[in-house]
PDB file of N, CA and C in Angstrom:
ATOM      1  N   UNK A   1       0.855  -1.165   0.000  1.00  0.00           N
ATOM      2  CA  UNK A   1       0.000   0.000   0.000  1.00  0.00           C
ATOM      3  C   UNK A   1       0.901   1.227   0.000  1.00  0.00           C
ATOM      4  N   UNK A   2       0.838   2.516  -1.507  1.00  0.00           N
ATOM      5  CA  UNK A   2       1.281   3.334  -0.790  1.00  0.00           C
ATOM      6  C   UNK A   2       1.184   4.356  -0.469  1.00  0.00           C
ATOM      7  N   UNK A   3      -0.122   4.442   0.201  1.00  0.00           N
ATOM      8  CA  UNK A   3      -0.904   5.862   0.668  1.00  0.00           C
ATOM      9  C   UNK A   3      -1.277   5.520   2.566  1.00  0.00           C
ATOM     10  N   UNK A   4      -1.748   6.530   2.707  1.00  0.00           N
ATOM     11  CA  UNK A   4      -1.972   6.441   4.524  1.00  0.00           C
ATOM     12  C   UNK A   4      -3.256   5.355   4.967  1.00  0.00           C
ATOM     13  N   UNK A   5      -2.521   4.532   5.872  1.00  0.00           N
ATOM     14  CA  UNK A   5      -3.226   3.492   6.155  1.00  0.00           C
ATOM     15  C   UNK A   5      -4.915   3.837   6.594  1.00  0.00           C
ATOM     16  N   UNK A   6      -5.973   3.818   6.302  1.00  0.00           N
ATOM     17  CA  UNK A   6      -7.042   4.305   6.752  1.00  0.00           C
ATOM     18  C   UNK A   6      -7.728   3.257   7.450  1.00  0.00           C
ATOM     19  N   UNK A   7      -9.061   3.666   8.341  1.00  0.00           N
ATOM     20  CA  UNK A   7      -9.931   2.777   8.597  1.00  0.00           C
ATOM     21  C   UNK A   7     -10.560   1.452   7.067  1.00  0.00           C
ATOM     22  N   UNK A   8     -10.990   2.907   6.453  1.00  0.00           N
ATOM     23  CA  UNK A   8     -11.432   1.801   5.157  1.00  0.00           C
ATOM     24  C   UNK A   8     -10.847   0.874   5.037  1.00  0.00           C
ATOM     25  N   UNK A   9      -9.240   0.913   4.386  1.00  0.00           N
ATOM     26  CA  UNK A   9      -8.512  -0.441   4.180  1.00  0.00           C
ATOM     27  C   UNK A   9      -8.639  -1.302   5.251  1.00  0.00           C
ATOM     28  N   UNK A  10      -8.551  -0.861   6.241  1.00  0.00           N
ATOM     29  CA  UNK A  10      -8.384  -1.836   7.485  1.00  0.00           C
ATOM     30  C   UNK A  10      -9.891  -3.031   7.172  1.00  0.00           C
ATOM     31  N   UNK A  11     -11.285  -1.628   6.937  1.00  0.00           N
ATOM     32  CA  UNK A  11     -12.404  -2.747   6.911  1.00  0.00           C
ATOM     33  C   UNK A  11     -12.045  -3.701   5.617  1.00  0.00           C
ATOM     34  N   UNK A  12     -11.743  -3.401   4.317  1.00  0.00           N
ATOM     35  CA  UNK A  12     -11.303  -4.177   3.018  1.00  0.00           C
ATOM     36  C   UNK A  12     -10.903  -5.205   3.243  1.00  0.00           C
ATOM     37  N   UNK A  13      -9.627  -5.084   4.134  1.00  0.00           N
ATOM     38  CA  UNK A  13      -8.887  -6.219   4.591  1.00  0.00           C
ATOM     39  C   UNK A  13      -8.783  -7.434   5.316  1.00  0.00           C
ATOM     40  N   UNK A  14     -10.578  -6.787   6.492  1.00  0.00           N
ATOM     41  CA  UNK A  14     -11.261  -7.440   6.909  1.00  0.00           C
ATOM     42  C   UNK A  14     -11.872  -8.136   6.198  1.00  0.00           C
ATOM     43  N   UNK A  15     -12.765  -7.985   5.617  1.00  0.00           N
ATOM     44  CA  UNK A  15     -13.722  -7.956   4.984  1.00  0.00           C
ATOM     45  C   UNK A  15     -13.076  -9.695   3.703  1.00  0.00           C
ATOM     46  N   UNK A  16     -11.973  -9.194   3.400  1.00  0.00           N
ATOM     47  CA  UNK A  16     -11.354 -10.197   2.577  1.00  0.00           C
ATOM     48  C   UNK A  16     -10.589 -11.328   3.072  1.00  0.00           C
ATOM     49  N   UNK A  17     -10.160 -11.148   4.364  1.00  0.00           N
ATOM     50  CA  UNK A  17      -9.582 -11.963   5.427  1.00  0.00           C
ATOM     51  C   UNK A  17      -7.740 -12.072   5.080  1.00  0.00           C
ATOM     52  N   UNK A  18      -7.654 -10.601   4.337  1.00  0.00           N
ATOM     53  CA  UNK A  18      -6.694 -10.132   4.269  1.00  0.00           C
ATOM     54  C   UNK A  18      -5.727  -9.826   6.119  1.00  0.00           C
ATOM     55  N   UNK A  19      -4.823 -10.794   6.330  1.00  0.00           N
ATOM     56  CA  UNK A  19      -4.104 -10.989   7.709  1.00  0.00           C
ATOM     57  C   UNK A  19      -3.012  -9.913   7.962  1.00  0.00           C
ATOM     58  N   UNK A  20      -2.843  -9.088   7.212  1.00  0.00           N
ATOM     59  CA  UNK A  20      -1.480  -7.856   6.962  1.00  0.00           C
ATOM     60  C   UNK A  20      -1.720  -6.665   6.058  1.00  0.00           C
ATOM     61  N   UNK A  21      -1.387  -5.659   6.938  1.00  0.00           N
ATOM     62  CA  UNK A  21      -2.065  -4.559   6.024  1.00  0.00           C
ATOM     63  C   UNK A  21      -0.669  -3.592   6.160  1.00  0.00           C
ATOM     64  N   UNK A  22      -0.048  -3.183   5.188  1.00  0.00           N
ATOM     65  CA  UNK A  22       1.443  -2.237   5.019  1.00  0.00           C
ATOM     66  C   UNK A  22       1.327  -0.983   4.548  1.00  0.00           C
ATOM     67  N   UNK A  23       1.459  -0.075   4.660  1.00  0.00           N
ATOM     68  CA  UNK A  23       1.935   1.244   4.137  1.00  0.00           C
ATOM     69  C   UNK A  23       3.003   1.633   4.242  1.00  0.00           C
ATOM     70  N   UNK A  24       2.936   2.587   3.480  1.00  0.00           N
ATOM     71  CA  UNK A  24       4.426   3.697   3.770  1.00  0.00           C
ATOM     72  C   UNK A  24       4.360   4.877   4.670  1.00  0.00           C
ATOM     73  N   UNK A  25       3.216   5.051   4.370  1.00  0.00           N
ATOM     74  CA  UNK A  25       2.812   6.480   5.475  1.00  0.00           C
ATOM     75  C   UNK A  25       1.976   5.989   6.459  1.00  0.00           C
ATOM     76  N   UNK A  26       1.800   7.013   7.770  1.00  0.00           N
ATOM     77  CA  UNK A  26       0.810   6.874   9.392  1.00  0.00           C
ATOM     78  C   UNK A  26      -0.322   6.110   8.994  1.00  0.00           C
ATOM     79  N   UNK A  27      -0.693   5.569   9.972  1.00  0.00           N
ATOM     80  CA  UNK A  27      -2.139   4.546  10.276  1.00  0.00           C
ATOM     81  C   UNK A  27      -2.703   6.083  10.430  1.00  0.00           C
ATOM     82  N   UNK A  28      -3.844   6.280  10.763  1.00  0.00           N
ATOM     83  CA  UNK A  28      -5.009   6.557  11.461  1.00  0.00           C
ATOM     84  C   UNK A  28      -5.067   6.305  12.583  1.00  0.00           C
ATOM     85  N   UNK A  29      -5.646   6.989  13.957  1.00  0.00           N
ATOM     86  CA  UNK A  29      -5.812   6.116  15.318  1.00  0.00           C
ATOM     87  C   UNK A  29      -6.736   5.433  14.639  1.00  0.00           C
ATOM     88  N   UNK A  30      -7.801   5.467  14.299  1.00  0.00           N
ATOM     89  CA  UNK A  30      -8.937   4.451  14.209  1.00  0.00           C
ATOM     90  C   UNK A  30      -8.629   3.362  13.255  1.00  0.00           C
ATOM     91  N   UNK A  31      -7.700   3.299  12.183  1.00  0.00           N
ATOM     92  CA  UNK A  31      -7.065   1.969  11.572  1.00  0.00           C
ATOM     93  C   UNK A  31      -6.757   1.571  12.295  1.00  0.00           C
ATOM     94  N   UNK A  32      -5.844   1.633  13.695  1.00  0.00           N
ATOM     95  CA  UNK A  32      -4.983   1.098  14.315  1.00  0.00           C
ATOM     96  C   UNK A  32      -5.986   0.541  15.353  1.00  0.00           C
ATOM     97  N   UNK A  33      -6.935   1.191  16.089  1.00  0.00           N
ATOM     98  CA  UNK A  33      -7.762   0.541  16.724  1.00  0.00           C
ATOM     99  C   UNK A  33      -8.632  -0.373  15.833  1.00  0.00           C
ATOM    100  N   UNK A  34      -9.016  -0.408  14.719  1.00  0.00           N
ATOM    101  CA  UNK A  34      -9.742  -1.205  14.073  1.00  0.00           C
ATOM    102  C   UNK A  34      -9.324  -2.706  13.478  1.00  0.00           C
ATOM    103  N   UNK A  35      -7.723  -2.496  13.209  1.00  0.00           N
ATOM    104  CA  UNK A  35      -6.866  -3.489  13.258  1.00  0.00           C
ATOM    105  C   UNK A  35      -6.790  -4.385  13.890  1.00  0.00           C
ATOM    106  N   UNK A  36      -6.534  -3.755  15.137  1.00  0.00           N
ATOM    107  CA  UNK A  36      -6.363  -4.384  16.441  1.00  0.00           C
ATOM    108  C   UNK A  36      -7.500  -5.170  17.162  1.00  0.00           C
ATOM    109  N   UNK A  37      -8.734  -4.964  16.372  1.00  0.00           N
ATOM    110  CA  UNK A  37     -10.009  -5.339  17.187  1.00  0.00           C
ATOM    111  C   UNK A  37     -10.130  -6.666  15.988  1.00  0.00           C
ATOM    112  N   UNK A  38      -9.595  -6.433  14.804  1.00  0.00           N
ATOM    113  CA  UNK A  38     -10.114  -7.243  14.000  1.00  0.00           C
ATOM    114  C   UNK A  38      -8.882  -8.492  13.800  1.00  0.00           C
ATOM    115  N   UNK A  39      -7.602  -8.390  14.719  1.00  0.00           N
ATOM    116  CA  UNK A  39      -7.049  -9.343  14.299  1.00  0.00           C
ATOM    117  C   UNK A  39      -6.060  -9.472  12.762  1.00  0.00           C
ATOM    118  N   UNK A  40      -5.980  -7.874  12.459  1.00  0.00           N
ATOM    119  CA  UNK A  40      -5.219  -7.419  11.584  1.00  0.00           C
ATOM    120  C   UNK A  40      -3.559  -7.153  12.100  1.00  0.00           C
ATOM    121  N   UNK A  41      -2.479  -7.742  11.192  1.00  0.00           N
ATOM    122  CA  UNK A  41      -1.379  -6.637  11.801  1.00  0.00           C
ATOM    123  C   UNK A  41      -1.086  -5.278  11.241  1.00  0.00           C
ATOM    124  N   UNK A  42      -0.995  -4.563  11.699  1.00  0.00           N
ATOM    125  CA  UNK A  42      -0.685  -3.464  10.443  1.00  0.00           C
ATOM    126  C   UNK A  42       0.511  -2.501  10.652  1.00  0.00           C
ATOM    127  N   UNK A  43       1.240  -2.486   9.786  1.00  0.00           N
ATOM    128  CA  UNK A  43       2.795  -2.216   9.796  1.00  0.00           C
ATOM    129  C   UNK A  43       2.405  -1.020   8.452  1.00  0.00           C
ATOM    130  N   UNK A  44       3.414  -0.169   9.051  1.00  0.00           N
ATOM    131  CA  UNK A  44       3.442   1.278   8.448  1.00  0.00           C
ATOM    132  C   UNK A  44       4.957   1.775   8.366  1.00  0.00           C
ATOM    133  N   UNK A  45       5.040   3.244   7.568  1.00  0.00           N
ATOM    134  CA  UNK A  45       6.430   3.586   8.018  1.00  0.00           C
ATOM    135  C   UNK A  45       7.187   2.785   7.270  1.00  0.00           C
ATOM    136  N   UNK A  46       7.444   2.043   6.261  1.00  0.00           N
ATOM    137  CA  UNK A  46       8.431   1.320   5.528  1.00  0.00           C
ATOM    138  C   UNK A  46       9.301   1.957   5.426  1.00  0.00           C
ATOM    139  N   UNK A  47      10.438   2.076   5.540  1.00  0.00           N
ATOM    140  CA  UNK A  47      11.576   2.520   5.053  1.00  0.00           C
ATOM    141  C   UNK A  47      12.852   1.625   5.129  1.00  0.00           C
ATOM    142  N   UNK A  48      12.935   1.109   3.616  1.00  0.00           N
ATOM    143  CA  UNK A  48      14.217  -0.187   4.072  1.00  0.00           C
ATOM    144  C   UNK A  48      13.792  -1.063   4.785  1.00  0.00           C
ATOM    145  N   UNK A  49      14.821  -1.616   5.216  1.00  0.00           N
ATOM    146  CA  UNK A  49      14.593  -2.347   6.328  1.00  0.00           C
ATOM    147  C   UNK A  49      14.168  -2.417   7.693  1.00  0.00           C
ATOM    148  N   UNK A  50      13.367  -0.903   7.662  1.00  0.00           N
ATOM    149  CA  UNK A  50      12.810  -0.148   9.274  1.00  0.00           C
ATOM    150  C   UNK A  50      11.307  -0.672   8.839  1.00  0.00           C
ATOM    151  N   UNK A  51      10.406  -0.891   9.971  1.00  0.00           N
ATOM    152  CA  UNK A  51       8.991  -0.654  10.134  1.00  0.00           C
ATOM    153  C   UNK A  51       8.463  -0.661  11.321  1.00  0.00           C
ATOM    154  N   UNK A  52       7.633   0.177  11.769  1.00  0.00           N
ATOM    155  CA  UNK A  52       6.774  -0.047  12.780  1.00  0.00           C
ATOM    156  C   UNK A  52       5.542  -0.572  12.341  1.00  0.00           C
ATOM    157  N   UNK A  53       5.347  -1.554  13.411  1.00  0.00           N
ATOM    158  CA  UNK A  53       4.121  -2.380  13.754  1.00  0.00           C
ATOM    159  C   UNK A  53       3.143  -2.108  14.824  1.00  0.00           C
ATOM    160  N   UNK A  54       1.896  -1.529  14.227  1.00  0.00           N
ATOM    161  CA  UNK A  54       1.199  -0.859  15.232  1.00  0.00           C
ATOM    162  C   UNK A  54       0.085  -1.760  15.702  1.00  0.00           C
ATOM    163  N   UNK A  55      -0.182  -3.388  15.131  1.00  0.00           N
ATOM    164  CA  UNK A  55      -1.222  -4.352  16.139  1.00  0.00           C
ATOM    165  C   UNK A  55      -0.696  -5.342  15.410  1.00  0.00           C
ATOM    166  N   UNK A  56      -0.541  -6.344  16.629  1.00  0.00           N
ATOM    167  CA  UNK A  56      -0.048  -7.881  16.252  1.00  0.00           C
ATOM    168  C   UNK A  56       0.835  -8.111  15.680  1.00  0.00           C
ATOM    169  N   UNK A  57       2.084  -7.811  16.215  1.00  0.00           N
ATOM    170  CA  UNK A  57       3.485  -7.499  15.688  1.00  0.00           C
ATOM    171  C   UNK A  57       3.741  -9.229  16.103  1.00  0.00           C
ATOM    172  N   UNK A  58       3.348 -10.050  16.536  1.00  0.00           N
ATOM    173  CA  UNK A  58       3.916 -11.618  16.969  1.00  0.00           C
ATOM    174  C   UNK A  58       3.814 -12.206  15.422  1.00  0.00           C
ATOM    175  N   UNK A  59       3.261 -11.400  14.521  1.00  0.00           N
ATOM    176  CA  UNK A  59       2.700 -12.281  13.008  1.00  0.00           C
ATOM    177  C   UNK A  59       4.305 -12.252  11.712  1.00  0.00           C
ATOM    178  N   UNK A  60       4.515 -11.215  12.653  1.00  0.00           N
ATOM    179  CA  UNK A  60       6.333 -10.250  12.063  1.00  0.00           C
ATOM    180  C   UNK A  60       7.447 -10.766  12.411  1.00  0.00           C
ATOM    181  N   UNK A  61       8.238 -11.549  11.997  1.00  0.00           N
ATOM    182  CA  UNK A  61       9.587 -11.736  12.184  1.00  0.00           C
ATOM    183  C   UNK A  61      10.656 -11.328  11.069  1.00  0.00           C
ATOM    184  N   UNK A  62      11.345  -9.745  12.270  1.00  0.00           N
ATOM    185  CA  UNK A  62      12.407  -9.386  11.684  1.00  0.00           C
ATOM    186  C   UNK A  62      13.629  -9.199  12.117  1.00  0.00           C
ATOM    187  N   UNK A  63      14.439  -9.670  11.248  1.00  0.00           N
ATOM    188  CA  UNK A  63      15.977 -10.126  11.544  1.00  0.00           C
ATOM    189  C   UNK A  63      16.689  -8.828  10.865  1.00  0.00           C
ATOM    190  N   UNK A  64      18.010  -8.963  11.493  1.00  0.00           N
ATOM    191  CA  UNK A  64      18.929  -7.910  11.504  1.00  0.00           C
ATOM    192  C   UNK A  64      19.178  -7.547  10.381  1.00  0.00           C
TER     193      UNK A  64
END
């Protein structure tokens, strides 16, 4: 994804049983709470080999 993570996508992703949702740019608080309620992970902020993981980061394994 590479626009700002929104609620919408979050529901899409639901909705499709889509398990990972990525951007490059900020969640939304309410993506991030909506994520989080739905069992989404959602990782934002890409840069390289950097990301933050803002719900259900246990789904993420990253190495050095």
């Amino acid at each position: 994804m590479t626009s700002r993570a929104s609620y919408e996508l979050v529901q899409k992703c639901a909705v499709a049983d889509i398990a990972l949702l990525a951007a490059i740019s900020r969640p939304t608080g309410l993506a991030i709470r909506m994520a989080d309620a739905a069992g989404i992970t959602l990782a934002a902020l890409l840069r390289g080999r950097r990301v933050n993981l803002y719900s259900h980061p246990e789904r993420v394994s990253i190495e050095p």
